[in-house]
N, C-alpha and C. Protein backbone atom coordinates (compact mmCIF):
# COMPACT_ATOMS: atom_id res chain seq x y z
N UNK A 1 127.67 54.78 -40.70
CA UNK A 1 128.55 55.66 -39.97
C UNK A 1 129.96 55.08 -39.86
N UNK A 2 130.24 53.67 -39.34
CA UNK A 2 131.36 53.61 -40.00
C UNK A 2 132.57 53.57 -40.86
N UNK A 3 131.56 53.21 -42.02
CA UNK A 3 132.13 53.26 -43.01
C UNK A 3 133.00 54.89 -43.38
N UNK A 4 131.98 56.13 -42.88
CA UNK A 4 132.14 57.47 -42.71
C UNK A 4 133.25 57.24 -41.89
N UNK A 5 133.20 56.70 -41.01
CA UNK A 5 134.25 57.05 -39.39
C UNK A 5 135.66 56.70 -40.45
N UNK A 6 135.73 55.48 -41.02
CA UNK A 6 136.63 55.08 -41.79
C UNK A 6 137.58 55.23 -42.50
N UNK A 7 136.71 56.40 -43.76
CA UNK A 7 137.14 57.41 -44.06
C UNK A 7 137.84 58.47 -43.92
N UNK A 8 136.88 59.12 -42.78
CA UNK A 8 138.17 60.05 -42.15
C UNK A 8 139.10 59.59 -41.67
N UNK A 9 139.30 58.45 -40.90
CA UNK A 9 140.41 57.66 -40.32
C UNK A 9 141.84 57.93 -41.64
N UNK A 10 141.15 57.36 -42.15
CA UNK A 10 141.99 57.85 -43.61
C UNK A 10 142.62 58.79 -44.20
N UNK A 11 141.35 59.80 -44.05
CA UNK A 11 142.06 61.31 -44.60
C UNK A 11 142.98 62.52 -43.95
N UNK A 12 142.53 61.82 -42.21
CA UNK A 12 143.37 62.27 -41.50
C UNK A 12 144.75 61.29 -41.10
N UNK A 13 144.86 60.48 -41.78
CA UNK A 13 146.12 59.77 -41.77
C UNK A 13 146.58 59.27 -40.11
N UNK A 14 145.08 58.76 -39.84
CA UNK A 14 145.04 58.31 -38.44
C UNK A 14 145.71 56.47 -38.45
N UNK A 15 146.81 56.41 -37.16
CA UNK A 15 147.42 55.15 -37.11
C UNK A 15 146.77 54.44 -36.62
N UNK A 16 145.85 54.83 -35.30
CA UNK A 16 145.33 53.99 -34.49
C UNK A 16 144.21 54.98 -33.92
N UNK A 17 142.86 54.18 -33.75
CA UNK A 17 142.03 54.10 -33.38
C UNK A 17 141.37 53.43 -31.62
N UNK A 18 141.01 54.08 -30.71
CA UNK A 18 140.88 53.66 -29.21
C UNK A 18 139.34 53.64 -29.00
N UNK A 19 138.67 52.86 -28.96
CA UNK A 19 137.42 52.53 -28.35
C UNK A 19 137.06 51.72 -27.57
N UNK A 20 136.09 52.29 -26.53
CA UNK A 20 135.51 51.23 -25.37
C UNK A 20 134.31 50.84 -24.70
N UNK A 21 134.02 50.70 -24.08
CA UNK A 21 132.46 50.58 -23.59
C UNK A 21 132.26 49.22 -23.99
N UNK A 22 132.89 48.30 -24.38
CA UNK A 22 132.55 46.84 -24.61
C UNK A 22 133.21 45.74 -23.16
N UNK A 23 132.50 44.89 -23.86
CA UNK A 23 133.02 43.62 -22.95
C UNK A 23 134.16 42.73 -23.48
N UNK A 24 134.73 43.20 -24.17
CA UNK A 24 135.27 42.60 -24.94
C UNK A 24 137.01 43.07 -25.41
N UNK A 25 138.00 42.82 -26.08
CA UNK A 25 138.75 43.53 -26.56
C UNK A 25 139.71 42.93 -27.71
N UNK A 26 139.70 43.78 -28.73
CA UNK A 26 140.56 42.84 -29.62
C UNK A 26 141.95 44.56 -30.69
N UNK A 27 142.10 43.80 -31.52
CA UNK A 27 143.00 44.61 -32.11
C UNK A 27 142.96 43.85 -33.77
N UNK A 28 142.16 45.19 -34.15
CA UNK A 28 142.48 44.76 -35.89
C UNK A 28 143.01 45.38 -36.75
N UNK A 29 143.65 45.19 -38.23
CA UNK A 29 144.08 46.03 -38.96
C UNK A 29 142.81 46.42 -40.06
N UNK A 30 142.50 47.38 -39.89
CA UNK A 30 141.60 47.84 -40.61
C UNK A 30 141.98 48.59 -41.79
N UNK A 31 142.19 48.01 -43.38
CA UNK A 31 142.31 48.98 -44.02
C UNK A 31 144.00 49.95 -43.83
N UNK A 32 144.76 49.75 -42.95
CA UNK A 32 146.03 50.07 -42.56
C UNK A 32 145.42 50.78 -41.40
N UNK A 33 144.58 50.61 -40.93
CA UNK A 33 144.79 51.64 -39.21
C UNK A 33 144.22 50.15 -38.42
N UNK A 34 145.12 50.52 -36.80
CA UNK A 34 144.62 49.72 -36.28
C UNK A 34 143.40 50.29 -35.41
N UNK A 35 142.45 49.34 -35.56
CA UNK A 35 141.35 49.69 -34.20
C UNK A 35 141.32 48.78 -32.89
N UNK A 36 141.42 49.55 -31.59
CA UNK A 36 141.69 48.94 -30.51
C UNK A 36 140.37 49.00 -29.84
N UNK A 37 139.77 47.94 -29.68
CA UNK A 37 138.76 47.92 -28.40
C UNK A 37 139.39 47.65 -27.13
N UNK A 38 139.10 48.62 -26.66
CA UNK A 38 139.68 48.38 -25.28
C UNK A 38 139.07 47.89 -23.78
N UNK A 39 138.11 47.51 -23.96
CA UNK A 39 136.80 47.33 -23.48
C UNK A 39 136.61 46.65 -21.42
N UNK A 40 137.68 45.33 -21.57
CA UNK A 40 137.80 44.64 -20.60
C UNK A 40 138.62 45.19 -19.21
N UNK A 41 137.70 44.84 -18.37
CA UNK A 41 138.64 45.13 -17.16
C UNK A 41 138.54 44.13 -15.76
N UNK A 42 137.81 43.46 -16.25
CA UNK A 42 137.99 42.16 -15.68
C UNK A 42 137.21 40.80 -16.04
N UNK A 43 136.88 40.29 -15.41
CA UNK A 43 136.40 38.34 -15.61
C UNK A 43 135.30 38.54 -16.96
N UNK A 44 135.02 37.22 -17.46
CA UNK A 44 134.01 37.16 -18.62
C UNK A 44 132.92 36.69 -17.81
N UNK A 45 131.85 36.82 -18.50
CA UNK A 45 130.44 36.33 -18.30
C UNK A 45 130.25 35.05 -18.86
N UNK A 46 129.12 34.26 -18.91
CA UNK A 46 128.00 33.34 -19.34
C UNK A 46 127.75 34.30 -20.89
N UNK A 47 127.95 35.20 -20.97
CA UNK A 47 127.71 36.00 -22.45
C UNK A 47 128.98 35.75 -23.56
N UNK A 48 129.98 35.66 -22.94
CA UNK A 48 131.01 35.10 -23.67
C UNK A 48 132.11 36.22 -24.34
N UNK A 49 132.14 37.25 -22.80
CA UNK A 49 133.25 38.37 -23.12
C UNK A 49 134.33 37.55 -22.58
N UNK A 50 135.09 38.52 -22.59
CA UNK A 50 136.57 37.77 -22.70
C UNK A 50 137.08 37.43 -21.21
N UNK A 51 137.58 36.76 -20.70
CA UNK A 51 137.84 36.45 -19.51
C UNK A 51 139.42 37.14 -18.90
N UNK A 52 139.70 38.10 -19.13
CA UNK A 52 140.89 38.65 -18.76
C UNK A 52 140.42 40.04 -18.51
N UNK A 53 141.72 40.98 -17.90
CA UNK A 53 142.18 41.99 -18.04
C UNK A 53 142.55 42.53 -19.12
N UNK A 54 142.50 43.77 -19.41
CA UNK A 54 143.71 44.19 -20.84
C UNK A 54 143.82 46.06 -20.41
N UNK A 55 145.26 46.03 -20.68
CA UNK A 55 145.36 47.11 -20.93
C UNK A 55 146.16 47.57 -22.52
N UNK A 56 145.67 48.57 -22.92
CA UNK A 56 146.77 49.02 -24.43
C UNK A 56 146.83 50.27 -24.80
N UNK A 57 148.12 50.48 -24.87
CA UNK A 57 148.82 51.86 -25.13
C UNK A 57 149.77 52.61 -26.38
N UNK A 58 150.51 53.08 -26.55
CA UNK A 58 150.97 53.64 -27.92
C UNK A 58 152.27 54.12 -27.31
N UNK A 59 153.16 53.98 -28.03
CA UNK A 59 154.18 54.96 -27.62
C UNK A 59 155.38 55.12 -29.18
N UNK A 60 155.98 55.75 -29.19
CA UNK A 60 157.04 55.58 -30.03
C UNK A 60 158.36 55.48 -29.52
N UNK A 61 159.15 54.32 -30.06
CA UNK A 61 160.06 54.07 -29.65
C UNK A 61 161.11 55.18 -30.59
N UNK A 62 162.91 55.22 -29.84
CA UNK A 62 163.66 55.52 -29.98
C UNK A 62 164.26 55.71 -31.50
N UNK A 63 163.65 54.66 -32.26
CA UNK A 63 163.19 54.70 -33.59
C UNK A 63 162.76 55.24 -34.14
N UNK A 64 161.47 56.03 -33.52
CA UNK A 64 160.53 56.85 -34.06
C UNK A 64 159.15 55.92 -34.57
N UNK A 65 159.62 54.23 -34.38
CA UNK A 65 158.12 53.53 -34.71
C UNK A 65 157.32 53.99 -33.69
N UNK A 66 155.82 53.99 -34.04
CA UNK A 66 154.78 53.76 -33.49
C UNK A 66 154.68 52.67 -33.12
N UNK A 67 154.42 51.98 -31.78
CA UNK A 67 154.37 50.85 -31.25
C UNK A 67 152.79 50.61 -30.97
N UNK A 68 151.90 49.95 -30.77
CA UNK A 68 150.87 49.26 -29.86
C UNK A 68 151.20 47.94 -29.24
N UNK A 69 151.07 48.58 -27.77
CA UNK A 69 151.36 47.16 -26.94
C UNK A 69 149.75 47.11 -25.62
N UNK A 70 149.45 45.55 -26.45
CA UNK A 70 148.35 45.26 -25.58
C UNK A 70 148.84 44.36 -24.19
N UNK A 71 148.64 43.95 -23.33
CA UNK A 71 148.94 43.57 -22.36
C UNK A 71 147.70 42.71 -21.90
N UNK A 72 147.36 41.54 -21.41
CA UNK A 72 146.44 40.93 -21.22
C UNK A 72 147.19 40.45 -19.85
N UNK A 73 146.00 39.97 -19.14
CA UNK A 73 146.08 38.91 -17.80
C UNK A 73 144.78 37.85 -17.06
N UNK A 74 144.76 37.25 -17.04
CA UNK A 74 143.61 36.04 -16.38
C UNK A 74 143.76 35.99 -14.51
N UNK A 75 144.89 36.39 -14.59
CA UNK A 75 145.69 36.28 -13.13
C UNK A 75 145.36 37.87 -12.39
N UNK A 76 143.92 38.11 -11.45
CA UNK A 76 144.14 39.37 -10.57
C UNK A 76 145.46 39.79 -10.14
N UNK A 77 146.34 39.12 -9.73
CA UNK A 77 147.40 39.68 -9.48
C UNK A 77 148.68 40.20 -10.72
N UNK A 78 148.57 39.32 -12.04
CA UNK A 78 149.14 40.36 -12.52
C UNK A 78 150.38 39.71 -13.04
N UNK A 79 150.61 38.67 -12.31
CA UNK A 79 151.80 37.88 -12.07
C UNK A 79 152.96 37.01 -13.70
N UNK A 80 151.95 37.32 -14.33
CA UNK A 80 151.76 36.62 -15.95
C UNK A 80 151.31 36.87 -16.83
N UNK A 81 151.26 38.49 -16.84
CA UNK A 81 150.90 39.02 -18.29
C UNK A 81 151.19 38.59 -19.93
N UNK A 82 150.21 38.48 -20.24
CA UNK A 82 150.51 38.31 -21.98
C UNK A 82 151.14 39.55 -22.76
N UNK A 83 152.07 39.84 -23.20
CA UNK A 83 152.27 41.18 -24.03
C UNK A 83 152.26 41.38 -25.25
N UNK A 84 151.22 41.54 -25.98
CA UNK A 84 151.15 41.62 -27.77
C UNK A 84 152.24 43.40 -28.12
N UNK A 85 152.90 43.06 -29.19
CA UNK A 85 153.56 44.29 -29.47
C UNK A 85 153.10 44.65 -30.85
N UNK A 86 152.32 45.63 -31.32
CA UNK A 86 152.29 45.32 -32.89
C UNK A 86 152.89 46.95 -33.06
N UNK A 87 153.69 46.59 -34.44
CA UNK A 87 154.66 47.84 -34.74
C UNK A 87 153.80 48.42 -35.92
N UNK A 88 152.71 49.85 -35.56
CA UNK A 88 152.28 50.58 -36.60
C UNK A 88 152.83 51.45 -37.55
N UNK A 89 153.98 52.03 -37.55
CA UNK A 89 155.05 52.56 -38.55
C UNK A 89 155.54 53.36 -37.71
N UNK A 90 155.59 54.40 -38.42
CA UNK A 90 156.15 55.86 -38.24
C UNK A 90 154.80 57.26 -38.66
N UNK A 91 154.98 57.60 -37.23
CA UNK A 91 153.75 58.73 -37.03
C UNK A 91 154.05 59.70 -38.53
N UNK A 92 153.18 60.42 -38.49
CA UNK A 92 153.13 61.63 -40.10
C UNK A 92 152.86 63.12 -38.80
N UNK A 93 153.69 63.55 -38.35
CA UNK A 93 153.48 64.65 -37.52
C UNK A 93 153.42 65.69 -38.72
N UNK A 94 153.87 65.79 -39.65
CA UNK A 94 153.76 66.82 -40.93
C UNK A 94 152.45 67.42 -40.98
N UNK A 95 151.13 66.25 -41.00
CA UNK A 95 150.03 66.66 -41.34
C UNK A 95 148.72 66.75 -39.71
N UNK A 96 149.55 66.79 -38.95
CA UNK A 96 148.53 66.47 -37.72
C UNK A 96 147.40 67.94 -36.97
């Protein structure tokens, strides 16, 4: 099935990909799309999820890039966020 999911990712000229329900969260380039687990929302376990916060979002800048910015924290309060920026191109609104 993924490999299927993949595909279409493809044919629909999808940039980014959002999934969750894990313990976990990362950001990969798959093939040119990114896939976001978005999973964490707080402390890790003895199982060996990730020990932070994360939040991650999309936006396009003034540019017209597609941005993904993940945001991580270890700190409940917030005080010292990590900010990953990864620049996915330019959206294809032509075919959406």
């Amino acid at each position: 099935m993924r490999d299927k999911l993949q595909a279409m990712f493809k044919a629909k000229k999808v940039n980014a990909f959002f999934g969750g329900h894990t313990h976990y969260s990362s950001v990969q380039n798959i093939g040119g799309i990114y896939h976001v687990i978005t999973g964490v929302v707080g402390p890790g376990t003895s199982q060996g999820e990730d020990a932070f916060a994360s939040l991650n979002y999309c936006f396009v800048n003034s540019a017209g890039e597609l941005k993904l910015v993940r945001i991580q924290e270890v700190n409940k309060a917030w005080s010292n966020p990590k900010v990953i920026t990864h620049t996915i191109g330019f959206p294809d609104y032509g075919n959406a």
